[in-house]
PDB file of N, CA and C in Angstrom:
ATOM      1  N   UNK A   1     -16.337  12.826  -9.012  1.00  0.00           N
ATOM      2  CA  UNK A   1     -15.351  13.836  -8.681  1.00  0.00           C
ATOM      3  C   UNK A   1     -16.048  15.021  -8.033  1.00  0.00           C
ATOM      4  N   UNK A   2     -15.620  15.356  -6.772  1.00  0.00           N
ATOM      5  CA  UNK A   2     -15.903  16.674  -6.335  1.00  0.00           C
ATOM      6  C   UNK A   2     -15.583  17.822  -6.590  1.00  0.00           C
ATOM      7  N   UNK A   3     -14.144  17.712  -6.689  1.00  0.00           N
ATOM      8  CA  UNK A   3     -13.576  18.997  -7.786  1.00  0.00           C
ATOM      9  C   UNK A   3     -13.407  20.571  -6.592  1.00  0.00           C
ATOM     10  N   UNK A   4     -12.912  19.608  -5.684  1.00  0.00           N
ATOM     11  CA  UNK A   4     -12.862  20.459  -4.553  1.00  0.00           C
ATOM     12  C   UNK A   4     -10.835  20.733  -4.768  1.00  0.00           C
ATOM     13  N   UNK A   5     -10.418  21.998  -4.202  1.00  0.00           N
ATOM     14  CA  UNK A   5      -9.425  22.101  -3.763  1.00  0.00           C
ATOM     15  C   UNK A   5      -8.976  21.427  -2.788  1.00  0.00           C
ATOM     16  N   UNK A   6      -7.725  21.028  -2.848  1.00  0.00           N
ATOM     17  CA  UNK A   6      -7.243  20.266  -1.203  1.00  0.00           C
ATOM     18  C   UNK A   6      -5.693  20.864  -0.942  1.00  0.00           C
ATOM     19  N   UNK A   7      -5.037  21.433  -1.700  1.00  0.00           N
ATOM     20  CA  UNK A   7      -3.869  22.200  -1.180  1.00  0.00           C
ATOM     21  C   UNK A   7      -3.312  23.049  -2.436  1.00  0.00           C
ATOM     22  N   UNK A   8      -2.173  23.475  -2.389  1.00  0.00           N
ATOM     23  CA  UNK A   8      -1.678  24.894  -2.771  1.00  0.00           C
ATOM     24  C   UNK A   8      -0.279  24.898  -2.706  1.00  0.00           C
ATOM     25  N   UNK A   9       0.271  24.431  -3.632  1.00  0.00           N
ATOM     26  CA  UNK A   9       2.011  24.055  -3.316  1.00  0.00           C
ATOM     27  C   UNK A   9       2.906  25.677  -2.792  1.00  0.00           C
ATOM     28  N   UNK A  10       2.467  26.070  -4.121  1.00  0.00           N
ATOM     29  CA  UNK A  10       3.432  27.304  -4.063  1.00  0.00           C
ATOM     30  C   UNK A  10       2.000  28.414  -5.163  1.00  0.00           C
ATOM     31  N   UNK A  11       2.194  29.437  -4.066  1.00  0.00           N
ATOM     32  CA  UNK A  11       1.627  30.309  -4.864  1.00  0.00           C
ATOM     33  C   UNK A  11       2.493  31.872  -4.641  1.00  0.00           C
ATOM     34  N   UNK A  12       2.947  31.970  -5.546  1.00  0.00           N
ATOM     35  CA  UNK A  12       3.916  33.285  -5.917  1.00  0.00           C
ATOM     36  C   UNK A  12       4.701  33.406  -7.364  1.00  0.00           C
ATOM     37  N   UNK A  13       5.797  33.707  -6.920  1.00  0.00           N
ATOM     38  CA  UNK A  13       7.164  34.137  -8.064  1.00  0.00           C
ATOM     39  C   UNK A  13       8.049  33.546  -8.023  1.00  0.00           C
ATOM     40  N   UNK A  14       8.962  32.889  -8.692  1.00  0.00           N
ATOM     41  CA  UNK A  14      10.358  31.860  -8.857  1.00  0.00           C
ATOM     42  C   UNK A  14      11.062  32.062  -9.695  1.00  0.00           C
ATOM     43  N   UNK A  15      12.019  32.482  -9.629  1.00  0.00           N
ATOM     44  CA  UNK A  15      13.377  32.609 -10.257  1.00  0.00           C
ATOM     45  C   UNK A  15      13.332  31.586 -11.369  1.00  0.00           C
ATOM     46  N   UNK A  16      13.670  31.750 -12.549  1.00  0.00           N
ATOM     47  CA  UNK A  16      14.152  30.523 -13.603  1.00  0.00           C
ATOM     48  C   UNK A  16      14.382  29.776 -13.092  1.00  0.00           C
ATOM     49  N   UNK A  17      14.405  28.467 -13.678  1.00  0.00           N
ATOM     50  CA  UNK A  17      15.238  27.415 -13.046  1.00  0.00           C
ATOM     51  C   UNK A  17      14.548  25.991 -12.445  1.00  0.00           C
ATOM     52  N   UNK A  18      15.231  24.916 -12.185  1.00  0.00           N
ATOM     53  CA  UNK A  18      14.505  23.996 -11.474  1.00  0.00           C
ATOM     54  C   UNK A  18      14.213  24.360 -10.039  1.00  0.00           C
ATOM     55  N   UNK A  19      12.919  23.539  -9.539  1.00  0.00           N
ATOM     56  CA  UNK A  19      12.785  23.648  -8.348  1.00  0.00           C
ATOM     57  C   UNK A  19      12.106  22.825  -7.598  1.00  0.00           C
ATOM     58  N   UNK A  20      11.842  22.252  -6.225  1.00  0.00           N
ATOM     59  CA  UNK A  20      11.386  21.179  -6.089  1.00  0.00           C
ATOM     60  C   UNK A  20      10.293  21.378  -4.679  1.00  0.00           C
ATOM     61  N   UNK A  21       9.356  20.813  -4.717  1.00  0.00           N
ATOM     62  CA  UNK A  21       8.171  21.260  -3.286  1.00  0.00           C
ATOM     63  C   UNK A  21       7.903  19.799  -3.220  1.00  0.00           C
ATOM     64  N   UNK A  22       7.911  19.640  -1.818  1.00  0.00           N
ATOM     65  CA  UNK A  22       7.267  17.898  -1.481  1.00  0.00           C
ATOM     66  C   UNK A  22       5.916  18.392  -1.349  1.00  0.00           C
ATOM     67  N   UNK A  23       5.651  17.231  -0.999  1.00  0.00           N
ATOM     68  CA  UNK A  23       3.570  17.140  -1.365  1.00  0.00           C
ATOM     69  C   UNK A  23       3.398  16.037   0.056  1.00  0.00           C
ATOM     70  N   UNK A  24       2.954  16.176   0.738  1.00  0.00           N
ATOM     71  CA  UNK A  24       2.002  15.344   1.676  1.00  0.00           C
ATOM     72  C   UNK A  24       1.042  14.897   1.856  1.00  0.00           C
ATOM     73  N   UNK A  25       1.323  13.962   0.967  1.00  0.00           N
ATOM     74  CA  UNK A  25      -0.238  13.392   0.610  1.00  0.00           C
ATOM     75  C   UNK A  25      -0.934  12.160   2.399  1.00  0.00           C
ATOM     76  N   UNK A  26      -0.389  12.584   3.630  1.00  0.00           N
ATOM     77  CA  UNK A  26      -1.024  11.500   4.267  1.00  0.00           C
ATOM     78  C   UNK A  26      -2.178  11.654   4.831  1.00  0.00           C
ATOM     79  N   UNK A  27      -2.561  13.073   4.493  1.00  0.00           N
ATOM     80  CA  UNK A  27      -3.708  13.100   5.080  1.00  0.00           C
ATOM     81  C   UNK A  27      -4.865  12.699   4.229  1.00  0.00           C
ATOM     82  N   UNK A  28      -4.895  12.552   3.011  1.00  0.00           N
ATOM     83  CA  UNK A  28      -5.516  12.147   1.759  1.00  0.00           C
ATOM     84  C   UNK A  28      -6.269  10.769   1.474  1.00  0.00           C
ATOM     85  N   UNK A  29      -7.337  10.352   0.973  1.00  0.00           N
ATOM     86  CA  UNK A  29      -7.478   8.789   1.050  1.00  0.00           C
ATOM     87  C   UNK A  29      -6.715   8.449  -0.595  1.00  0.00           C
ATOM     88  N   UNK A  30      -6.666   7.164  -0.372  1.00  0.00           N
ATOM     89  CA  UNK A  30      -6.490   6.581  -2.013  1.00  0.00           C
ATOM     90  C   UNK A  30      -7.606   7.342  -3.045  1.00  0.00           C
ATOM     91  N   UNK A  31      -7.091   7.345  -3.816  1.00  0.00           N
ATOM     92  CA  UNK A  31      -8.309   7.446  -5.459  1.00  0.00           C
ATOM     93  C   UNK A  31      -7.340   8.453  -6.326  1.00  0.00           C
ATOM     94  N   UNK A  32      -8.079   8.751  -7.353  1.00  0.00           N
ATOM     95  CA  UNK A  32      -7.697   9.940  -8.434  1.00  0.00           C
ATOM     96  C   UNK A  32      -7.740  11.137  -8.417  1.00  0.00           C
ATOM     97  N   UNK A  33      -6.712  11.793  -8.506  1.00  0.00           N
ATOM     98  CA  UNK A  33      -6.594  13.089  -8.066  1.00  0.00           C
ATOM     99  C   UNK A  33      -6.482  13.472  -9.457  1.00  0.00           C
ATOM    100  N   UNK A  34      -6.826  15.086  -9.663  1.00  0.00           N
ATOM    101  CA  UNK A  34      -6.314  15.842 -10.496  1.00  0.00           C
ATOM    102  C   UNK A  34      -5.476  16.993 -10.408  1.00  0.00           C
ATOM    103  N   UNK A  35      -4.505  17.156 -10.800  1.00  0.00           N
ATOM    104  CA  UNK A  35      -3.569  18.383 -10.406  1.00  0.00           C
ATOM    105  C   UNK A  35      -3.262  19.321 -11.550  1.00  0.00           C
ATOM    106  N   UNK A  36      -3.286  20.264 -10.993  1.00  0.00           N
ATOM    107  CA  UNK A  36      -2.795  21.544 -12.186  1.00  0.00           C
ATOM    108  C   UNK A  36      -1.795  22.263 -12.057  1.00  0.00           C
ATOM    109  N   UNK A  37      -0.740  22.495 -13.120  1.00  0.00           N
ATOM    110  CA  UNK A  37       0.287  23.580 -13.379  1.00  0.00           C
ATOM    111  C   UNK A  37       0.258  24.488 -13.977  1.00  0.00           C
ATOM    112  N   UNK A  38       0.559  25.895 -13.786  1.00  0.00           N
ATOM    113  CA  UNK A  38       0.233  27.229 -14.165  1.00  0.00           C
ATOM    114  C   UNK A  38       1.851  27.761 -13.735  1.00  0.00           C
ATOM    115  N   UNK A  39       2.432  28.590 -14.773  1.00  0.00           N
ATOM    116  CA  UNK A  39       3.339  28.933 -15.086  1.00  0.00           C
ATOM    117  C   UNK A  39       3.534  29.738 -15.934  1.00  0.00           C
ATOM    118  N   UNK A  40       3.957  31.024 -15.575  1.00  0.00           N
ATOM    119  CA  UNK A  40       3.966  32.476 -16.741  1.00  0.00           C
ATOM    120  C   UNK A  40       2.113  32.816 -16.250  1.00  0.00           C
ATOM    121  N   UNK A  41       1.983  33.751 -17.383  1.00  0.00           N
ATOM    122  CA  UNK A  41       1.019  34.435 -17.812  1.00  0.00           C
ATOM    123  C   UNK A  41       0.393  34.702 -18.641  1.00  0.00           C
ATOM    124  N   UNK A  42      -0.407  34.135 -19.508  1.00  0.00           N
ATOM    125  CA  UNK A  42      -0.808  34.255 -20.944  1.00  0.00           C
ATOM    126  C   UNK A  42      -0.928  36.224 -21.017  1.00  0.00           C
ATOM    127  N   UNK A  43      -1.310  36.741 -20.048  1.00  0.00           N
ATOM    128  CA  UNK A  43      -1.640  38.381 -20.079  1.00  0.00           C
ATOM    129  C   UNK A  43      -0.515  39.000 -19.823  1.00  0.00           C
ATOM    130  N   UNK A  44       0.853  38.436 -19.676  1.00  0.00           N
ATOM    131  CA  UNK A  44       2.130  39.211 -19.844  1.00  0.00           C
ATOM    132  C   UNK A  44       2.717  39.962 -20.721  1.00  0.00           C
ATOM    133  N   UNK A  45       3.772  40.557 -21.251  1.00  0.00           N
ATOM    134  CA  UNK A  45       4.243  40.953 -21.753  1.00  0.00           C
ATOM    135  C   UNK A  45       4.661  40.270 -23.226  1.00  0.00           C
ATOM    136  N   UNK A  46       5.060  38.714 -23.039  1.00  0.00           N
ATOM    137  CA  UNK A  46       5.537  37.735 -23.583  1.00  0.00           C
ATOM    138  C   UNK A  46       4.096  37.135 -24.525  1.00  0.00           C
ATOM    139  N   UNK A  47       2.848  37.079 -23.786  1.00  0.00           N
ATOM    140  CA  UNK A  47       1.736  36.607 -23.754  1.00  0.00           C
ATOM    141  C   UNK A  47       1.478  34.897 -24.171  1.00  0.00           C
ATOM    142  N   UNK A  48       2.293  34.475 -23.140  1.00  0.00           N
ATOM    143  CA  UNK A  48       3.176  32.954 -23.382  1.00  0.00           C
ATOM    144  C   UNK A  48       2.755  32.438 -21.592  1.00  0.00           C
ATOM    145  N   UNK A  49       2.081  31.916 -21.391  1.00  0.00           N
ATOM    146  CA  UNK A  49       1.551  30.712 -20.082  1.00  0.00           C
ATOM    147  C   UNK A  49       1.566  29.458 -20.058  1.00  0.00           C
ATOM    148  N   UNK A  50       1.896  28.688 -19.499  1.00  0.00           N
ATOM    149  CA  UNK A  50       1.810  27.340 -19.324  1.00  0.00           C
ATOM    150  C   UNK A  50       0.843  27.012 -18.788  1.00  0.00           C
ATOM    151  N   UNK A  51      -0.237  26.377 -18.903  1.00  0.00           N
ATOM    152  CA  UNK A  51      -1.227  25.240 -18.127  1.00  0.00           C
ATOM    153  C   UNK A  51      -1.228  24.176 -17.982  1.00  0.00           C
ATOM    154  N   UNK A  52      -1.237  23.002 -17.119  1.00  0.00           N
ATOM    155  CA  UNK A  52      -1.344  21.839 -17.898  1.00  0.00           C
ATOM    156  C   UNK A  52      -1.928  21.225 -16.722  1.00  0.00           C
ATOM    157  N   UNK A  53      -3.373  20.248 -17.224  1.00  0.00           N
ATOM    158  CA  UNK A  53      -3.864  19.364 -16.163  1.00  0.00           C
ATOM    159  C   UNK A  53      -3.718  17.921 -16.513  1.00  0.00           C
ATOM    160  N   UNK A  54      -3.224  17.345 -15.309  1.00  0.00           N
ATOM    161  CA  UNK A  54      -3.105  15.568 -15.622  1.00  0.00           C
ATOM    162  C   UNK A  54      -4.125  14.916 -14.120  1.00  0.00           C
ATOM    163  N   UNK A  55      -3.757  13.773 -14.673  1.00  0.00           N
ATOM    164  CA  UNK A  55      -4.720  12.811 -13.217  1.00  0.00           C
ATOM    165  C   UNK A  55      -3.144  12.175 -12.702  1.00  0.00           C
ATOM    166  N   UNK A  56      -3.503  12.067 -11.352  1.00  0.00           N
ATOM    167  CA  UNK A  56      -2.688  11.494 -10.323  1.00  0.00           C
ATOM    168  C   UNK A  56      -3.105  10.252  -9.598  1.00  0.00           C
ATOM    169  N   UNK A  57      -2.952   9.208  -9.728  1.00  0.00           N
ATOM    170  CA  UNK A  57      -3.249   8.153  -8.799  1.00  0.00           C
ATOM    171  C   UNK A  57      -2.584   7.498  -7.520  1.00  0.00           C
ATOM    172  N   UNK A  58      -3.190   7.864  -6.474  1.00  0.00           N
ATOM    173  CA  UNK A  58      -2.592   7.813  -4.965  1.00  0.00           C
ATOM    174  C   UNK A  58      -3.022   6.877  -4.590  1.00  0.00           C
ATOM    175  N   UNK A  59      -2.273   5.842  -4.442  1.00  0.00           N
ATOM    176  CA  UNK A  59      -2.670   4.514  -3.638  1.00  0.00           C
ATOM    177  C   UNK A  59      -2.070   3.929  -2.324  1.00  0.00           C
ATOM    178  N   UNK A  60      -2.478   3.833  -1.113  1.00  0.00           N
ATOM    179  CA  UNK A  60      -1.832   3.435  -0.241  1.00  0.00           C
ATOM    180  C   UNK A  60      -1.657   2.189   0.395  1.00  0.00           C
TER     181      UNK A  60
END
């Protein structure tokens, strides 16, 4: 694993709620990806963040 960045869905602020971003993976080769979700702020007000890392497998 290189552990390099390769894109950046959304980086900002979102209203509650569901929401949906496509991903383009064609420029990408096959193998295992890892992706991360970050949501809230553990240093907020609330002091309540979401993290969560999983593996992704892209096969073409």
């Amino acid at each position: 694993m290189l552990g390099k960045e390769i894109a950046t869905l959304v980086n900002g602020n979102n209203n509650a709620g569901y929401h949906t971003v496509n991903f383009d993976a064609g420029k990408l080769t096959s193998g295992i990806y890892i992706y991360t979700i970050n949501a809230g702020s553990p240093s907020a007000s609330s002091g309540h963040g979401f993290i969560q890392s999983k593996k992704m497998l892209l096969l073409k």
